[in-house]
Protein backbone atom coordinates (compact mmCIF):
# COMPACT_ATOMS: atom_id res chain seq x y z
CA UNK A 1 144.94 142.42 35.04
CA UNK A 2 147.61 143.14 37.67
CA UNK A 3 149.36 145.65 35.16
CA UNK A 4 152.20 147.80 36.91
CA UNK A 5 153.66 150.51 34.75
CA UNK A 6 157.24 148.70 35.31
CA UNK A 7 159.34 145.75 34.23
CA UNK A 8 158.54 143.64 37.55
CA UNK A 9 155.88 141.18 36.09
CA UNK A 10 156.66 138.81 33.20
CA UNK A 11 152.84 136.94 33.06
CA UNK A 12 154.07 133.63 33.72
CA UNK A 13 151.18 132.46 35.91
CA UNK A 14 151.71 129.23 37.79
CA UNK A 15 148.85 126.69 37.12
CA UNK A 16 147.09 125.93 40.43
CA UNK A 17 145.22 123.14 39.21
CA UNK A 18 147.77 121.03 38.54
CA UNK A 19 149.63 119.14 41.08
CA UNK A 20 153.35 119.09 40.82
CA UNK A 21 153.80 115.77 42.14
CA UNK A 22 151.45 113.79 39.57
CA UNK A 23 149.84 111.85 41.72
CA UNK A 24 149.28 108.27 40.18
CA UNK A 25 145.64 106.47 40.04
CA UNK A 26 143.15 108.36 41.17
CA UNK A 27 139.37 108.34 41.26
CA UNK A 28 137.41 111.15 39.57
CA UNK A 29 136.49 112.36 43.02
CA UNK A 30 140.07 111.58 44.66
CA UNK A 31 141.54 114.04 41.96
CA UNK A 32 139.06 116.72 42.23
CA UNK A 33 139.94 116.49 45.96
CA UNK A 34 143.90 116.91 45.43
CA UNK A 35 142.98 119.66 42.97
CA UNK A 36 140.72 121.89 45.66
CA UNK A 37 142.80 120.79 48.42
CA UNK A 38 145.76 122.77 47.22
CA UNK A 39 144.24 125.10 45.41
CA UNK A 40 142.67 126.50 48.63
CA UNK A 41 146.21 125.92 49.93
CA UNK A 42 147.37 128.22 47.16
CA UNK A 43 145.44 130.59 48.41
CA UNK A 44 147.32 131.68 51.78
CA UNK A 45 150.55 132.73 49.93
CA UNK A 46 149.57 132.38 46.19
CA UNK A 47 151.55 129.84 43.84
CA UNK A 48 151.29 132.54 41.52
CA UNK A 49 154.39 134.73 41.06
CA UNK A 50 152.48 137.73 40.39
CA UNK A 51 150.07 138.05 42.69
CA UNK A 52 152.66 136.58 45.50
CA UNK A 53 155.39 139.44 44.12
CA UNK A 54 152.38 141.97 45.14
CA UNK A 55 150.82 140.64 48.20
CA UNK A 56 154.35 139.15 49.60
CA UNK A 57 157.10 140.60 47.84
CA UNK A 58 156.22 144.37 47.61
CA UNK A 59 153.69 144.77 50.53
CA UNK A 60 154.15 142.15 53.32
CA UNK A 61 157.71 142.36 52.80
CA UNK A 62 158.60 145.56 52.63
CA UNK A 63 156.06 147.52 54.70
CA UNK A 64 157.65 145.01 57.46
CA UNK A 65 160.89 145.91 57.23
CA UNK A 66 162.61 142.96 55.54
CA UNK A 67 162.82 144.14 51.34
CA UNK A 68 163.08 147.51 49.54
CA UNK A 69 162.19 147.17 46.31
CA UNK A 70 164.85 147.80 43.79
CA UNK A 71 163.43 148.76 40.24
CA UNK A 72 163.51 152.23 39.36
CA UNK A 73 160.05 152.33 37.60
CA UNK A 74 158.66 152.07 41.18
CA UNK A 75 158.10 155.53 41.87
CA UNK A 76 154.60 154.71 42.94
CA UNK A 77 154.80 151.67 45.39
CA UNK A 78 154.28 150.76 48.85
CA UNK A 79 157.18 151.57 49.65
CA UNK A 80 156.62 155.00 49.06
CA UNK A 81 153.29 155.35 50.09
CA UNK A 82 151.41 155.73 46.99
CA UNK A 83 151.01 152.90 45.29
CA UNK A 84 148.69 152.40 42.35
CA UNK A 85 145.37 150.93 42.34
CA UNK A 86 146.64 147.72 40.74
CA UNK A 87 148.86 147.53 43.37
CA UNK A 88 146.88 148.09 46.87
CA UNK A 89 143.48 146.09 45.16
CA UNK A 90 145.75 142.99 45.11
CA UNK A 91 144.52 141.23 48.16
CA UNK A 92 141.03 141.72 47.50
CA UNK A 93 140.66 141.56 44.06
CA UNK A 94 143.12 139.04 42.56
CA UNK A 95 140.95 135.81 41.31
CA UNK A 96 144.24 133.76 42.85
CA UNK A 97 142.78 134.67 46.40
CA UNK A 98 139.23 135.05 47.23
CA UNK A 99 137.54 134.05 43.98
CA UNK A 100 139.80 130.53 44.18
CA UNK A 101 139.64 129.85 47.85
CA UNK A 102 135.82 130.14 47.40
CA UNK A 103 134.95 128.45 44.46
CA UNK A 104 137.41 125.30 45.82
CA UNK A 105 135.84 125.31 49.39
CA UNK A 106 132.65 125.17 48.47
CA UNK A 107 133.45 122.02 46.28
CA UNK A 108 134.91 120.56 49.17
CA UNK A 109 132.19 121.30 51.61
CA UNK A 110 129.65 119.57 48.98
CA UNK A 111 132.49 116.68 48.71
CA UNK A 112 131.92 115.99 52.14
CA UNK A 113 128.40 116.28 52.87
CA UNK A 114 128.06 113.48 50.42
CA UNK A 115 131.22 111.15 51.30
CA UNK A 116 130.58 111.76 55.19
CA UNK A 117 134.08 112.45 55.80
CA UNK A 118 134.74 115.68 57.30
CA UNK A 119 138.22 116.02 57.38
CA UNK A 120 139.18 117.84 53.90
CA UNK A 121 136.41 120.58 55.33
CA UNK A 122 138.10 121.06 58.42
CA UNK A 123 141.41 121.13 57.13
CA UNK A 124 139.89 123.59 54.35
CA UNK A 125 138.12 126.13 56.88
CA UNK A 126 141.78 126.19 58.43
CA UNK A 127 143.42 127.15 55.20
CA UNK A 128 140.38 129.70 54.68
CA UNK A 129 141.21 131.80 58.07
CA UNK A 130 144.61 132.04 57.61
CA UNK A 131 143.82 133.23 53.90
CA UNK A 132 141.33 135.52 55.18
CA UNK A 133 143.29 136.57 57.95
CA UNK A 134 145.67 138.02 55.74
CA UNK A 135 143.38 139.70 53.87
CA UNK A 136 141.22 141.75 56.56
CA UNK A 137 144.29 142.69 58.59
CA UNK A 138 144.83 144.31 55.01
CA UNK A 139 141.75 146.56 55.00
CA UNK A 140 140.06 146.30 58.00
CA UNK A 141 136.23 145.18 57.06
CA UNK A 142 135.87 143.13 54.91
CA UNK A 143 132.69 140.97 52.89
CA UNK A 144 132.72 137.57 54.53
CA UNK A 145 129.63 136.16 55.92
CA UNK A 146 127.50 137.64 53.33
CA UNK A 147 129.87 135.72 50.67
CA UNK A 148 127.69 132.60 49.54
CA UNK A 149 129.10 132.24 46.07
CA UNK A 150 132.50 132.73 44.42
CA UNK A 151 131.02 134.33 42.10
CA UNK A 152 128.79 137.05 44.29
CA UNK A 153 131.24 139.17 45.74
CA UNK A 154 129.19 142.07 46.02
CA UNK A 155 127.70 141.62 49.54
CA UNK A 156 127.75 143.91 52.58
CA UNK A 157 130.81 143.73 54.57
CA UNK A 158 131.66 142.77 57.90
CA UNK A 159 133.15 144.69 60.76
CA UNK A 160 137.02 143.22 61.69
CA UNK A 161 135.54 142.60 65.00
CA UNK A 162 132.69 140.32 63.59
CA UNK A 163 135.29 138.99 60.76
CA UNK A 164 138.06 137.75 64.17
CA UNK A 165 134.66 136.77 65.62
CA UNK A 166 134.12 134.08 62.66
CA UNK A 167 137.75 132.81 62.21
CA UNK A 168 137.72 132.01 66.26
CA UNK A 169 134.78 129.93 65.83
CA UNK A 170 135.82 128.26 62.56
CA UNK A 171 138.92 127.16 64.35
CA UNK A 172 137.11 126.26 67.48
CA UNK A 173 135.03 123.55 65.11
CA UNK A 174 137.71 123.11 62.69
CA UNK A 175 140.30 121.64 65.52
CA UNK A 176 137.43 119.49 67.35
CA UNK A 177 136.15 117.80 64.06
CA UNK A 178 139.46 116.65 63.50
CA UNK A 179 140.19 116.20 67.00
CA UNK A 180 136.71 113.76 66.75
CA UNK A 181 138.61 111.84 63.63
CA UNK A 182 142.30 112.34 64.64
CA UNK A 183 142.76 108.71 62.72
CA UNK A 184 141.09 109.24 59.15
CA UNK A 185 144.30 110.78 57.17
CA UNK A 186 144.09 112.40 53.73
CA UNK A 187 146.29 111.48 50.76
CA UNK A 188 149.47 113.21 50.82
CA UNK A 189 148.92 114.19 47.53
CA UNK A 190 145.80 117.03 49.07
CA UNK A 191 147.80 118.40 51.51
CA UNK A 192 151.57 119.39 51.20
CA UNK A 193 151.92 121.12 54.60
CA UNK A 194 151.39 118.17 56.74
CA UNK A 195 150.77 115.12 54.59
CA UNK A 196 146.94 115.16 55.73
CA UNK A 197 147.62 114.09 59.32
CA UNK A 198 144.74 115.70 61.21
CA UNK A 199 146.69 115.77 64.37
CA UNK A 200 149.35 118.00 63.05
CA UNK A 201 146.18 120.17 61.52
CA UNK A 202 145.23 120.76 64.77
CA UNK A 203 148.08 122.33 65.77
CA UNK A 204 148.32 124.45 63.47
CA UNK A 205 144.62 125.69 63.90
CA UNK A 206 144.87 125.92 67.77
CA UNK A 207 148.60 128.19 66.62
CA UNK A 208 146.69 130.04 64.08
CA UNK A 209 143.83 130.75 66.86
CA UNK A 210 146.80 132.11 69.27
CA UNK A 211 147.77 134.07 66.43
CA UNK A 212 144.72 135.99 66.08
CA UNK A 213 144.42 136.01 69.93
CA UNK A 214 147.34 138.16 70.30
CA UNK A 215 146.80 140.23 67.55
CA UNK A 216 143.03 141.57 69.53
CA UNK A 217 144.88 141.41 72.70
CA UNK A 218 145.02 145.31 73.41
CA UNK A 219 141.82 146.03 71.99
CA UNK A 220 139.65 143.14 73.23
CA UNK A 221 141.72 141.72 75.97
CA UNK A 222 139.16 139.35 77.76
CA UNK A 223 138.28 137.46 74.49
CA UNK A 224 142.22 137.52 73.24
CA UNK A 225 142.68 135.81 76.83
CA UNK A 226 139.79 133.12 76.39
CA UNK A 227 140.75 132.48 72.79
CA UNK A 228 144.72 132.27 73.60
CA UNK A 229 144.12 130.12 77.12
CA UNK A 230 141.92 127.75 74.62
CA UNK A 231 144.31 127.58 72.01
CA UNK A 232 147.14 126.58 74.06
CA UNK A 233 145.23 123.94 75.68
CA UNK A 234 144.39 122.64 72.66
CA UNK A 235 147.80 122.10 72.13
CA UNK A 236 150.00 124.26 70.03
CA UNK A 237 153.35 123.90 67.65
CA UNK A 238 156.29 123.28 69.18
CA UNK A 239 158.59 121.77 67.38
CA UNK A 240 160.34 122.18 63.75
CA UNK A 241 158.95 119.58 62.75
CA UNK A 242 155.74 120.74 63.49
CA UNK A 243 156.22 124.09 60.99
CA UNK A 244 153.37 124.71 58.78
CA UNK A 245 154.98 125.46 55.55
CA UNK A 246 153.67 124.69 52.07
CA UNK A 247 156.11 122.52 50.11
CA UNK A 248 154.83 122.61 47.36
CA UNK A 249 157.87 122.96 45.21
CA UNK A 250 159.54 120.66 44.82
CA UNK A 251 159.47 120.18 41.22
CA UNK A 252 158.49 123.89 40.53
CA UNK A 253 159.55 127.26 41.27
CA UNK A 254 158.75 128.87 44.45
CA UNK A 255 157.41 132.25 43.51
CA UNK A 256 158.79 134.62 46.30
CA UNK A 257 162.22 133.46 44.29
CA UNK A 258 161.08 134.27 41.20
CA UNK A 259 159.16 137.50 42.41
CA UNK A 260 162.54 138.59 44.19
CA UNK A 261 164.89 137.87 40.73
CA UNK A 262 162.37 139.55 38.28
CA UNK A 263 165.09 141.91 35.73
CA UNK A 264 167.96 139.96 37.82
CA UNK A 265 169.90 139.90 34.44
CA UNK A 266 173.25 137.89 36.37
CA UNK A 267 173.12 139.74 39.69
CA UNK A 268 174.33 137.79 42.51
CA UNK A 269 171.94 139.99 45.03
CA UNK A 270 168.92 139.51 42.95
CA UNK A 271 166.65 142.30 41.04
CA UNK A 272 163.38 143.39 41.82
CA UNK A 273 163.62 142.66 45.25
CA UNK A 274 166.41 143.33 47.74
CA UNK A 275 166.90 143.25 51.60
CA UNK A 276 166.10 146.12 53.72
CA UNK A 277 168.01 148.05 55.59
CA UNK A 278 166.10 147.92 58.57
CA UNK A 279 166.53 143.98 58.77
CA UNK A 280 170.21 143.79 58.21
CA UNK A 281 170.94 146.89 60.72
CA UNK A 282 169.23 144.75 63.40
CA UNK A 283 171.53 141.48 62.39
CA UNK A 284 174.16 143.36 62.23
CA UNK A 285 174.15 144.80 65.39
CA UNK A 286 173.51 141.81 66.91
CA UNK A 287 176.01 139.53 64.96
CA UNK A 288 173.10 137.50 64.13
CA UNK A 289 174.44 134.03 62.83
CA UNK A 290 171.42 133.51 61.15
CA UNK A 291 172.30 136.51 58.18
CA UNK A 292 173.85 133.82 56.08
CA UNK A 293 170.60 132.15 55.63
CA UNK A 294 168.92 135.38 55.30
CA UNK A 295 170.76 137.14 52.95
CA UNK A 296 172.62 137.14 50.08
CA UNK A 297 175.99 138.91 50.67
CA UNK A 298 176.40 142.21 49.12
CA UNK A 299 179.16 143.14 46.37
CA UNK A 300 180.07 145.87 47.80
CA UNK A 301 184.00 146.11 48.80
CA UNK A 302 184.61 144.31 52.27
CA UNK A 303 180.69 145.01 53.32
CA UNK A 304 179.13 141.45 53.98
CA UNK A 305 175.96 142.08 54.96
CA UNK A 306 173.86 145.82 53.84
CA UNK A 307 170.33 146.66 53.16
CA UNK A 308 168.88 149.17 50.59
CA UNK A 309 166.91 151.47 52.46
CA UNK A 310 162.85 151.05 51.69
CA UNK A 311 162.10 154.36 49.78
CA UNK A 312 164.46 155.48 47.85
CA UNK A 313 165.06 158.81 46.54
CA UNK A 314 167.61 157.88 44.45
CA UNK A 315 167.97 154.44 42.86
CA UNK A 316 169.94 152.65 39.93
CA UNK A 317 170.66 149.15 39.20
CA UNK A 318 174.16 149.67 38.21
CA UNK A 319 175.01 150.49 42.47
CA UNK A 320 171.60 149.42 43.50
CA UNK A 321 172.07 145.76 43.07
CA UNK A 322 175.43 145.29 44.93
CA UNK A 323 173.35 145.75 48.23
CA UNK A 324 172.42 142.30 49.87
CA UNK A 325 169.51 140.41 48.45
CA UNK A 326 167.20 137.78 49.88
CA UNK A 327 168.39 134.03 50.26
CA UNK A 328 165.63 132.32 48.79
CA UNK A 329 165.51 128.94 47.09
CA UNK A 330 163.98 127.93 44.00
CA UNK A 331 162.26 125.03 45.56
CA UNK A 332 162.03 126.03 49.13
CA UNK A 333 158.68 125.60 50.77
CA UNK A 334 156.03 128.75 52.04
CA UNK A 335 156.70 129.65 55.46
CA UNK A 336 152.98 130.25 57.04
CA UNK A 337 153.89 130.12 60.87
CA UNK A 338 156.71 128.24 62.94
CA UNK A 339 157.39 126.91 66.71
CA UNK A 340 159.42 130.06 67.08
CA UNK A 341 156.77 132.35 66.10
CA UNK A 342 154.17 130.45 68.85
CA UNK A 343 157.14 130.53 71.29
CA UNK A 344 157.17 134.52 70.90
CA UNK A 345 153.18 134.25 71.13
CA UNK A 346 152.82 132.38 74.19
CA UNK A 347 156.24 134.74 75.84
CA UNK A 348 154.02 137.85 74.97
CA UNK A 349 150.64 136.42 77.07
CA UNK A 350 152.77 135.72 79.91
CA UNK A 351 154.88 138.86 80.16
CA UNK A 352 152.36 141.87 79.05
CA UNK A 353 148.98 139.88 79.31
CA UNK A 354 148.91 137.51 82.21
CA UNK A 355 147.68 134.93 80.31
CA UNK A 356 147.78 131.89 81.23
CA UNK A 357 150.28 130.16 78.37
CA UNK A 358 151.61 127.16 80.55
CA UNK A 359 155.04 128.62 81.64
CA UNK A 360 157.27 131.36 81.90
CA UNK A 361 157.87 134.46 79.62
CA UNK A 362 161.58 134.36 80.03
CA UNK A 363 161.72 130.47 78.87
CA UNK A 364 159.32 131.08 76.22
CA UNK A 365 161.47 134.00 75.02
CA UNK A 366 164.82 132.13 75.13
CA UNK A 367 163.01 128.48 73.18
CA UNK A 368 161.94 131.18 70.13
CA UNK A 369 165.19 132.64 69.72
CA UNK A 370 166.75 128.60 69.79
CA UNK A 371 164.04 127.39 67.81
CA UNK A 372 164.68 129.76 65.00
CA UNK A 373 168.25 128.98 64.80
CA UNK A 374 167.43 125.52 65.05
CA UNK A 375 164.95 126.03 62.02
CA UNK A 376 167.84 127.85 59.75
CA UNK A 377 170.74 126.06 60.96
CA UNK A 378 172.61 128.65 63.09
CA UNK A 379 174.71 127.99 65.84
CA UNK A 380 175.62 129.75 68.78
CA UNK A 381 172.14 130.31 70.43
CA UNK A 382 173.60 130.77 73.59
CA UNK A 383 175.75 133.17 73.24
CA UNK A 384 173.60 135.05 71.49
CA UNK A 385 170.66 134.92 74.23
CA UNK A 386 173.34 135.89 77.16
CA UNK A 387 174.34 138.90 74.73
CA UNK A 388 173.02 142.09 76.85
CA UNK A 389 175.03 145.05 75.02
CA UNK A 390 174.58 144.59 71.67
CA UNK A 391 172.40 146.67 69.92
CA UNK A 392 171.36 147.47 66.25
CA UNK A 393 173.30 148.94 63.79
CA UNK A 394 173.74 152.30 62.65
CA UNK A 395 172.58 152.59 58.90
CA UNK A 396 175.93 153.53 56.85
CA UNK A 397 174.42 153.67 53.09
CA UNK A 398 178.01 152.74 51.03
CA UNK A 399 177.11 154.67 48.52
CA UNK A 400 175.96 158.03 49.95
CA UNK A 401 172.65 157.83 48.11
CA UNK A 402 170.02 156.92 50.35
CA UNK A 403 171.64 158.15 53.82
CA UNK A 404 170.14 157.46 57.46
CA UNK A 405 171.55 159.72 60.41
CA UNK A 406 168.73 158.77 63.30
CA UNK A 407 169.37 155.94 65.83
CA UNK A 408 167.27 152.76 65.39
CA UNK A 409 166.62 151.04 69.03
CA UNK A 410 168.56 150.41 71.74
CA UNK A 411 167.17 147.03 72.73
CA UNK A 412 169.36 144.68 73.54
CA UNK A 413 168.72 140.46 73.53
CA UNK A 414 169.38 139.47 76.86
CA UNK A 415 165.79 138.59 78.76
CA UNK A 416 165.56 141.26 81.63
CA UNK A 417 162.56 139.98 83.68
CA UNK A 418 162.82 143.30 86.02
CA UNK A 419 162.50 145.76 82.64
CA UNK A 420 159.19 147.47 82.06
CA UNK A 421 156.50 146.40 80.16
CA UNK A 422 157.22 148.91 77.18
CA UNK A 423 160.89 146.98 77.29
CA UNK A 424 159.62 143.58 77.35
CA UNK A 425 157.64 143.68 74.70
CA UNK A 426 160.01 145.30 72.67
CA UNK A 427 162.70 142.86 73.10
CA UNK A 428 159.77 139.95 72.73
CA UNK A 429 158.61 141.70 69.15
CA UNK A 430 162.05 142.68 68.17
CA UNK A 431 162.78 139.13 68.27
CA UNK A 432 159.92 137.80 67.03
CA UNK A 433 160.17 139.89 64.11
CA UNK A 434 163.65 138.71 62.88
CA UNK A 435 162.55 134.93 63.62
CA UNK A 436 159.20 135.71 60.74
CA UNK A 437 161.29 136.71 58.19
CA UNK A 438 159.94 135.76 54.56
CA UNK A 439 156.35 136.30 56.72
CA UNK A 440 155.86 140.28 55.52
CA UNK A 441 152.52 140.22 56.25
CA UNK A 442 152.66 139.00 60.10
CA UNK A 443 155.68 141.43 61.02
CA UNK A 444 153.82 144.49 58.96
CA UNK A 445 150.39 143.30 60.89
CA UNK A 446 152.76 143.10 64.34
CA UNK A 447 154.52 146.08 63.80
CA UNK A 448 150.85 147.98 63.33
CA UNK A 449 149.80 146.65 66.29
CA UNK A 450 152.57 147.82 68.74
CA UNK A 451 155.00 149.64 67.13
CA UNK A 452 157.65 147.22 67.13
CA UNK A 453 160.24 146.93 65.99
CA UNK A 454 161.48 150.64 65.61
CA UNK A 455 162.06 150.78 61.63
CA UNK A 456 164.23 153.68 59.66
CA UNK A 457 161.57 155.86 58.09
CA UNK A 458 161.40 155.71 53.94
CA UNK A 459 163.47 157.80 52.30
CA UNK A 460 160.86 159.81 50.76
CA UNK A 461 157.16 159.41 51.56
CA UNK A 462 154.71 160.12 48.64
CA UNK A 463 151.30 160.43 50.63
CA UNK A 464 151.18 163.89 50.16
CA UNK A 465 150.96 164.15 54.11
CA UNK A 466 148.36 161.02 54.25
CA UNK A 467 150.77 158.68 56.03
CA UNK A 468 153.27 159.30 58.64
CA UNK A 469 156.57 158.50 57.84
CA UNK A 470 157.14 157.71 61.77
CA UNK A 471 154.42 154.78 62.07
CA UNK A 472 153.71 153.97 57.95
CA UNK A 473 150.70 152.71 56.43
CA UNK A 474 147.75 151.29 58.32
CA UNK A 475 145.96 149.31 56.09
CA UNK A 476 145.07 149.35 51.95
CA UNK A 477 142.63 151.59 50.60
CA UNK A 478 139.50 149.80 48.89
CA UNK A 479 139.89 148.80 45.44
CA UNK A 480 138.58 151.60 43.11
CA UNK A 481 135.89 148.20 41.48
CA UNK A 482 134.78 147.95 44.76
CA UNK A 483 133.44 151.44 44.20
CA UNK A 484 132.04 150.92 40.82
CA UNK A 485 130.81 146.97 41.18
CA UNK A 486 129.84 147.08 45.35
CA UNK A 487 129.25 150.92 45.82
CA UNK A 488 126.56 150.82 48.13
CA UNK A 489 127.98 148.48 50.55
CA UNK A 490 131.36 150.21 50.43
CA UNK A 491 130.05 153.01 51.40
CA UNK A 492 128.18 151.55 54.18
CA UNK A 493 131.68 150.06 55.44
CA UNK A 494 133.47 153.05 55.55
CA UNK A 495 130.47 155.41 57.24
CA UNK A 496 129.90 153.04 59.73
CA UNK A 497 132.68 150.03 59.82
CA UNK A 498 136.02 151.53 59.26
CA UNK A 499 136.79 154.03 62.18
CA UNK A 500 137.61 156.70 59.79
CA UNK A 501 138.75 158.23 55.82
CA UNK A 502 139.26 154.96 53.07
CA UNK A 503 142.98 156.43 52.76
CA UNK A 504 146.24 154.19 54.16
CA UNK A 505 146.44 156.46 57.12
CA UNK A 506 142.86 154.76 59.13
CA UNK A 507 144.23 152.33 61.20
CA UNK A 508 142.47 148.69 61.61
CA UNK A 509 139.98 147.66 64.22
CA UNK A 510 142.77 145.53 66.36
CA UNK A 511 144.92 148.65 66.07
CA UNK A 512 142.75 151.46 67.87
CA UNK A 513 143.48 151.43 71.42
């Protein structure tokens, strides 16, 4: 289904129905439970390798400035603008997303309404936001509320307005419901992100809800202040410990590794997937003691740390795979949002918004920055945050190939509580975005939204003037079956929903201000 044209994709689906850990004796209804219960979970950043190498590996990633994809049958890809149908319908049309986290919930809503427990539904309409989340900030409108079946997928679509309307009030009842039964656990076995502890849940909805708060902040700033203020009273991650991140392999292969090695044959960097320039200049720059956890070092003669620049002109695997790659573990866990991210939330409503976020922007900014090196064990936090001349790297390609001569930013890390607004939020975002790496999709959805960080354009942008190379893509274009299988309502999105053409240049609801 998810054919390519290239060597990236070897079919080896993971089986989402099974669960890793082989949970011992069960009831017929306790196993059905684990079953749904992580196949929704599956669902946010797939357990299988080929739709995660798509929606993670070659989108997320790379249209956020972390990887550049390094196969040279890519000459149609995001990276360059034009991908292929199979690639941009990924999100939308893959049966690992919507079709799963559908069919699963539903199970689990009819589980409950006869057990009287309501905690795996609350837990589940958690999960199904920040599933659905990722897939609207995608397109832009989307079919949600009219979805009553996984297998009737054909329904009108929703505005992104109305769709951010829906996830706030899921949350909102999501986060009280288990707030109302903060003492009725589920087996560990349903839930590996927090071991079904519903107060731990919550915190991750009421994050998740700040999320989405900021992200409607310029373009609906009363209701991103009522929804953020909420959230944080609610009571938000802080800690590590705290993290939500899907371990869920522990005794099978996490597929962003597998994704990122596809064609590896004995590389030391990795092979379909390496890191991006625009990442490593920043690090660089900053002598970022974090690039060891990041990165893979490159093989290139006395050149630790370089990225391959996204968009290649020119590209072969005989050069191409001495540039760094990205350090991750076969069994390391899905990263779906951390303290440091919220940290970088909450500094943002202070310093640009005046929200109310329960302290101060310059503390908020300075725990983000310690609580990612805390989270990959760096050192040297503090010298780091009093660092106020350091700036990003120059690109220097070693290899003459793929050459850079423009400046990247001037933002240094040092918080400057008398800079502008434009400044602060740089610095904030900057930040932020090194903290989310192996989280694409949130830095290419942040980087929409205001621009930050600054990111060295692609080498060679094959929109045929669609997309500018300055800002990138917007969203995804529709899936072409949308226009074969849902043609009327498709149409009705883009005439009336979408704020302009179905091409990657339209930019999303959140984004237009």
């Amino acid at each position: 289904m998810l054919a390519i044209g290239a060597t990236a994709c070897t079919g080896d689906f993971e089986n989402i129905n099974s669960n890793p850990y082989e949970p011992g004796d069960l009831t017929a209804d306790d196993y059905a439970l684990v079953s749904q219960m992580n196949n929704v979970a599956s669902c946010v950043m797939s357990s299988d390798i080929n739709t995660l190498q798509f929606t993670d590996a070659l989108l997320g990633g790379t249209l956020g400035g972390y990887y550049s994809d390094a196969n040279s049958g890519f000459a149609e890809s995001f990276a360059r603008y034009n991908p292929k149908n199979d690639w941009s319908r990924v999100f939308m049309k893959s049966d690992r997303i919507i079709p799963t986290l559908y069919a699963n919930y539903s199970q689990i809503e009819a589980q409950s309404e006869n057990t009287g427990n309501p905690v795996p539904l609350a837990i589940a309409k958690i999960i199904k936001v920040a599933a659905m989340s990722r897939v609207t900030d995608c397109y832009g409108p989307i079919p949600y509320s009219a979805i009553g079946t996984p297998t009737d997928l054909a329904v009108p679509y929703d505005s992104q307005e109305a769709v951010y309307d829906s996830f706030f009030e899921d949350l909102t009842d999501a986060t009280a419901t288990l707030q109302e039964n903060i003492g009725n656990r589920l087996s560990s076995n349903s839930d590996y992100v927090y071991s079904g502890d519903p107060a731990k849940w919550i915190l991750f909805g009421n994050s998740l809800k700040l999320r989405l708060a900021m992200r409607i902040s310029f373009v609906a700033p009363e209701k991103a202040r009522k929804m953020a203020e909420e959230a944080v009273a609610g009571g938000v991650i802080e800690h590590n410990s705290d993290n939500a991140t899907w371990k869920y392999f522990a005794s099978m292969t996490n597929p962003l590794y597998t994704a990122v090695n596809y064609n590896n044959d004995g590389s030391t960097t990795g092979g379909d997937t390496h890191a991006a320039a625009d990442i490593i200049c920043y690090m660089n720059g900053y002598s970022d003691p974090r690039r060891e956890a990041y990165f893979m070092p490159s093989t290139f003669e006395d050149i630790e740390y370089v990225g391959l620049r996204r968009g290649w002109q020119e590209f072969d695997r005989t050069w191409g795979f001495s540039f760094s790659g990205v350090n991750v573990g076969p069994n390391d866990p899905l990263i779906w949002m951390t303290a440091s991210e919220v940290a970088f939330l909450r500094a943002e409503g202070t310093a640009i918004h005046n929200f109310n976020m329960g302290g101060r922007a310059e503390d908020f900014y300075n725990r983000g920055i310690e609580l990612s090196f805390e989270q990959w064990g760096a050192t040297g936090a503090g010298e780091y945050l009093a660092d106020d001349h350091s700036t990003p790297q120059a690109y220097a390609d070693p290899t003459g190939k793929n050459p850079y001569n423009g400046a990247l930013s001037s933002i240094t890390i040092k918080w400057n509580n008398n800079a502008p607004a434009a400044e602060k939020l740089e610095r904030i975002i900057t930040q932020k975005w090194i903290a989310l790496f192996f989280n694409g999709n949130e830095a290419w959805a942040e980087y929409r939204r205001t621009g930050y960080p600054q990111l060295i354009p692609v080498a060679y942008n094959g929109s045929g003037g669609v997309v500018n190379s300055a800002t990138g893509p917007q969203r995804m274009p529709y899936p072409q079956e949308e226009y074969t299988n849902n043609a009327a309502n498709v149409a009705e999105a883009v005439n009336t929903l979408l704020g302009g053409p179905d091409n990657m240049a339209t930019k999303v609801w959140w984004a237009r201000y």
